[in-house]
Every structure is written in structure tokens, then in C-alpha cells.
N, C-alpha and C. Protein backbone atom coordinates (compact mmCIF):
# COMPACT_ATOMS: atom_id res chain seq x y z
N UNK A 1 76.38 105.85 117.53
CA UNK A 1 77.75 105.46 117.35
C UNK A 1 78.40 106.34 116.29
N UNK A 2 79.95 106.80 116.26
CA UNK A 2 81.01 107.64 115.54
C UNK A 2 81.66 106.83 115.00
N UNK A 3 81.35 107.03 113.82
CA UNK A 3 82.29 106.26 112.88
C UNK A 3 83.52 107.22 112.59
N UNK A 4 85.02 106.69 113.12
CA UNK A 4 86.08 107.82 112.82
C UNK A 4 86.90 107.39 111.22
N UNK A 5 86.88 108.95 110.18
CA UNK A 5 87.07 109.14 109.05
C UNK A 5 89.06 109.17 109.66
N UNK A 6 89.62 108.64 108.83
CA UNK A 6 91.15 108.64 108.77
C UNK A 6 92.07 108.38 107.62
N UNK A 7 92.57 108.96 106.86
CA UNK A 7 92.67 108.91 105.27
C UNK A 7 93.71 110.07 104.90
N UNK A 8 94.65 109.13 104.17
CA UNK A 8 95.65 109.80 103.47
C UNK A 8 95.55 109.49 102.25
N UNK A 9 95.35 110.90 101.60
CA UNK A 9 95.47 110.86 99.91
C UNK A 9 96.33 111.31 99.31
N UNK A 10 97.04 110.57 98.19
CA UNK A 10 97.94 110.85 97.71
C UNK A 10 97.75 111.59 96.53
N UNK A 11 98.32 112.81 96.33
CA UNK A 11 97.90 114.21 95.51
C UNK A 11 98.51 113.59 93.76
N UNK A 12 97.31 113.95 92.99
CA UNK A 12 98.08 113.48 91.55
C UNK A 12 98.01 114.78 91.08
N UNK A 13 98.74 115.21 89.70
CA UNK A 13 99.07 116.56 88.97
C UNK A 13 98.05 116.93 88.28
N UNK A 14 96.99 116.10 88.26
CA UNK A 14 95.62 115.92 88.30
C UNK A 14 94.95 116.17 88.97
N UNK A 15 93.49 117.08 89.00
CA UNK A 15 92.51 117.31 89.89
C UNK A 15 91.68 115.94 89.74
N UNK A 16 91.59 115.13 91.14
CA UNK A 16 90.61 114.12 91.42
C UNK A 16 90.11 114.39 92.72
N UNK A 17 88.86 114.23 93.43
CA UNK A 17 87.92 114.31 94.59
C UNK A 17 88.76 113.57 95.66
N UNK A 18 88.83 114.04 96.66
CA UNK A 18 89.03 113.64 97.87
C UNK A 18 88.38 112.31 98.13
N UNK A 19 87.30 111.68 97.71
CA UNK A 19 86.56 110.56 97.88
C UNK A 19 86.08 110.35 96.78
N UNK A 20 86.09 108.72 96.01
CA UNK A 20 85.28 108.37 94.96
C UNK A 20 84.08 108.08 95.25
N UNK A 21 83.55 108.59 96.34
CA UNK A 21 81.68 108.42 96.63
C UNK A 21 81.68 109.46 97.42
N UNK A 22 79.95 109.58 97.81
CA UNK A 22 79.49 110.95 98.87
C UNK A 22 80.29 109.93 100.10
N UNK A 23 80.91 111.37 100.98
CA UNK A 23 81.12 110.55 102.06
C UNK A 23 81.43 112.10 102.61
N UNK A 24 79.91 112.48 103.65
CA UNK A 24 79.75 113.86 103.84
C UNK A 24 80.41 113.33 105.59
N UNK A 25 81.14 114.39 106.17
CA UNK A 25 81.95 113.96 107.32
C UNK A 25 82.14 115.95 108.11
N UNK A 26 82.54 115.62 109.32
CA UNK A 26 83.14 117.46 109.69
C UNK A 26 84.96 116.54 110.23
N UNK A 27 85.67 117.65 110.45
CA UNK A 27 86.89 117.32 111.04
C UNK A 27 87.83 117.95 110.19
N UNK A 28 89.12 117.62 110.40
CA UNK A 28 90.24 118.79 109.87
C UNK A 28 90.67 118.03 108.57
N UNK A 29 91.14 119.00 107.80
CA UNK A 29 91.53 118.25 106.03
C UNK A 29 92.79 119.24 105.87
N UNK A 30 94.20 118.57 105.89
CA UNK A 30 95.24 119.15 106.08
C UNK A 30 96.14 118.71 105.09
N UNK A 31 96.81 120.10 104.98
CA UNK A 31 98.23 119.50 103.71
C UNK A 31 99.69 119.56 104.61
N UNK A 32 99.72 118.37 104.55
CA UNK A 32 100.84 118.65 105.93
C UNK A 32 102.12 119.10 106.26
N UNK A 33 103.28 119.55 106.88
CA UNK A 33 104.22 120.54 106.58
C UNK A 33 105.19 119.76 105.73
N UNK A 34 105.16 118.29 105.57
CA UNK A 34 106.12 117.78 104.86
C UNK A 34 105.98 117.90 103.01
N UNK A 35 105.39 118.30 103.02
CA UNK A 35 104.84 117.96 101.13
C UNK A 35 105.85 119.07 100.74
N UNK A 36 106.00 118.69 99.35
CA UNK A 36 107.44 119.12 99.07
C UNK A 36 106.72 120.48 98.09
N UNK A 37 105.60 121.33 98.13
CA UNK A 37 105.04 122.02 97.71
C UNK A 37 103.34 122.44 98.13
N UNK A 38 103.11 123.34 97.47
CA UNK A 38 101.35 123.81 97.81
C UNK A 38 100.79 122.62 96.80
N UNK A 39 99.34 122.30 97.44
CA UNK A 39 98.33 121.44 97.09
C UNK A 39 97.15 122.44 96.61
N UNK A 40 96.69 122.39 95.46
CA UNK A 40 95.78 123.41 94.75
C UNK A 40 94.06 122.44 95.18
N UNK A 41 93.41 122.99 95.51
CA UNK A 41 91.98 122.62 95.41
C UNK A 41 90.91 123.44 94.31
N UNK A 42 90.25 122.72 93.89
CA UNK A 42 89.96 123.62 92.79
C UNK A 42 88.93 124.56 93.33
N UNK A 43 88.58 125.94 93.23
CA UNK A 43 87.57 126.57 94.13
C UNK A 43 86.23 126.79 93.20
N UNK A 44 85.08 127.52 93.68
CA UNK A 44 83.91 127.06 93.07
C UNK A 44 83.73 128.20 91.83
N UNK A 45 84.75 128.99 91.52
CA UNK A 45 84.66 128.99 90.02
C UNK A 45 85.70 128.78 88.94
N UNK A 46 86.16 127.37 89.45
CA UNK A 46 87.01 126.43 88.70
C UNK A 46 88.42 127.23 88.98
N UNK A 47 88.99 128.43 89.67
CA UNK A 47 90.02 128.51 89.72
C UNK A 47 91.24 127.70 90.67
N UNK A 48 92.60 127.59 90.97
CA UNK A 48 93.27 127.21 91.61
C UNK A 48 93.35 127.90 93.12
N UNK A 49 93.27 127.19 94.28
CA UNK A 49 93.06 127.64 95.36
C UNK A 49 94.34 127.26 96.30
N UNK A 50 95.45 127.72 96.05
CA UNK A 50 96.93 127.22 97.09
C UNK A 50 96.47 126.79 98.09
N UNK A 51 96.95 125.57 99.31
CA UNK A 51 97.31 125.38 100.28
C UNK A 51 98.50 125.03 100.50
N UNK A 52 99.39 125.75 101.30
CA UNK A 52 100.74 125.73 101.49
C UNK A 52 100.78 124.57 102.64
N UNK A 53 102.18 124.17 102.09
CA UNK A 53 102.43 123.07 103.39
C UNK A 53 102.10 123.13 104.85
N UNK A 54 101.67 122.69 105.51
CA UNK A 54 101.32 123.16 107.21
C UNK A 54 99.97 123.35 107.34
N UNK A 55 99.33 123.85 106.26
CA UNK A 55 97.57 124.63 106.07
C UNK A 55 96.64 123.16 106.94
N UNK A 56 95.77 123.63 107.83
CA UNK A 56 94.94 122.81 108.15
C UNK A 56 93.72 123.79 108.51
N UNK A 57 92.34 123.14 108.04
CA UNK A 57 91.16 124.21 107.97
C UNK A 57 90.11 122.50 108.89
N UNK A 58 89.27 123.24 109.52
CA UNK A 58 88.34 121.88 109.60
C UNK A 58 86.97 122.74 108.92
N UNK A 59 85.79 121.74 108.59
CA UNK A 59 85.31 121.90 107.68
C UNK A 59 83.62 120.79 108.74
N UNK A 60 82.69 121.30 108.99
CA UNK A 60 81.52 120.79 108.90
C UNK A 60 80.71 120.84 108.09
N UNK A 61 80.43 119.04 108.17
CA UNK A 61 79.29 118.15 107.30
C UNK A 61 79.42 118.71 105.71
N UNK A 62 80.68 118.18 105.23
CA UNK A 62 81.27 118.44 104.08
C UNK A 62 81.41 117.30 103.46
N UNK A 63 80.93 116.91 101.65
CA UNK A 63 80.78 116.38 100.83
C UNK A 63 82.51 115.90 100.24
N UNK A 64 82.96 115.20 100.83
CA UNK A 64 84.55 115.07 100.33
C UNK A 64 84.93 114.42 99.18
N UNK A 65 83.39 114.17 98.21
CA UNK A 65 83.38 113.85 96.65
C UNK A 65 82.87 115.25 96.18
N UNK A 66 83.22 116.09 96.69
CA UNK A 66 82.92 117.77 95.71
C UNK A 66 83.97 118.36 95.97
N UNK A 67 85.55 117.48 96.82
CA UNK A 67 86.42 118.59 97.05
C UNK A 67 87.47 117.87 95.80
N UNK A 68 88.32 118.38 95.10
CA UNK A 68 88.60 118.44 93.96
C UNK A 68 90.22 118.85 94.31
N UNK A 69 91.49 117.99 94.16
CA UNK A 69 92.35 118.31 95.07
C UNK A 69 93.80 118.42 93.17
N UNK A 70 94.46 118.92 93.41
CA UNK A 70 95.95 118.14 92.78
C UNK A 70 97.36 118.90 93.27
N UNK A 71 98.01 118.49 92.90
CA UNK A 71 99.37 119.29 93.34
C UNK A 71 100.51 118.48 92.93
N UNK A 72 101.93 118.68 93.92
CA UNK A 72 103.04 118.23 93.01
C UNK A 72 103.36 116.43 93.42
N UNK A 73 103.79 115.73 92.74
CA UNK A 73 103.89 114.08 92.99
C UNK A 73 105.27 114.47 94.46
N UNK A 74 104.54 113.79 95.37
CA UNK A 74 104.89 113.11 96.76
C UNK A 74 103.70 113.81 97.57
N UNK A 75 103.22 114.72 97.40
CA UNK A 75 101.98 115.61 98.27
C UNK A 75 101.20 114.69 98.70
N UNK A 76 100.30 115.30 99.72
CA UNK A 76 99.34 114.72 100.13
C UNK A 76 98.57 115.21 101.03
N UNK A 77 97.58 114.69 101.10
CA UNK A 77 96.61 115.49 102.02
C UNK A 77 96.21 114.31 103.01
N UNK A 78 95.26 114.61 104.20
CA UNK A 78 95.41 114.02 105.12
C UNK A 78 94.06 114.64 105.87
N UNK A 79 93.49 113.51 106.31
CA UNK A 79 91.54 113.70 106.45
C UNK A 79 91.67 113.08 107.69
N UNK A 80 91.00 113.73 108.72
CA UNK A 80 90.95 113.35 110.46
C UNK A 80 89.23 113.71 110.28
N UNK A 81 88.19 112.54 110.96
CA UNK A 81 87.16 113.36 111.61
C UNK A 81 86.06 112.45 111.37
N UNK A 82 84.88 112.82 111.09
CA UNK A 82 83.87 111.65 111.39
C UNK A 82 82.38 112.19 110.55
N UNK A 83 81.46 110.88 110.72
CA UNK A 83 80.50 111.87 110.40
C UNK A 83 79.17 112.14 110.90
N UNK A 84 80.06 113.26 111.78
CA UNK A 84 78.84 113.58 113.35
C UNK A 84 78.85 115.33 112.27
């Protein structure tokens, strides 16, 4: 059985994890064209990593308490997928 992942996070000016627990999943993790700016992820040597509004990447069997998100207040990101 597929358990389907569906989740909107709301971006703080603050870097916080996509998930407050392991919750390893594949499927698309998108900043969607409405956000009123780029959503920074932090990359793996702590620098700022832009995603511009519209950006959608999918991502297998990914740890979504190691992804590390912030950007400008109304943003958001937006998690489709499962964990097959």
C-alpha cells in the first residue's frame, strides 16, 4: 500500500526543515508561481540556493527533515508524492 505525501509549507524568514521528523518520500517539491518571491534552501555547504517562483524539481527517496527551506512571508512550498 502508497501512502500519498500532500503538504503545504508555509516559508518563514527563517531556515526550518521541510518536516519536523524523518519522513523520507520521492515526488515533486515545488515553489509555486504565485509566491511573491524566490524561496532559498539552504545547500550542503550552508550557502543560499534560489528557487524562483514556478521551480519544481522531483526528488527520490529524500529525507524532507534535511531539506532546510526560508524565504519571503506569504511563500510557500508545496510537497506532492509518497513514500514508494
Amino acid at each position: 500500500m502508497h501512502n500519498l505525501i500532500m503538504r503545504r509549507v508555509e516559508v518563514t524568514e527563517d531556515y526550518r526543515p521541510l518536516s519536523d521528523r524523518r519522513l523520507v518520500m520521492s515526488g515533486e517539491i515545488c515553489a509555486p508561481p504565485f509566491n511573491p518571491g524566490p524561496v532559498f534552501f539552504r545547500g550542503d555547504n550552508g550557502g543560499d540556493v534560489p528557487w524562483i517562483a514556478g521551480e519544481t524539481h522531483f526528488w527520490k527517496r529524500c529525507d524532507l527533515s534535511e531539506f532546510y527551506v526560508k524565504g519571503p512571508p506569504g511563500a510557500v512550498i508545496t510537497i506532492i508524492g509518497g513514500p514508494w
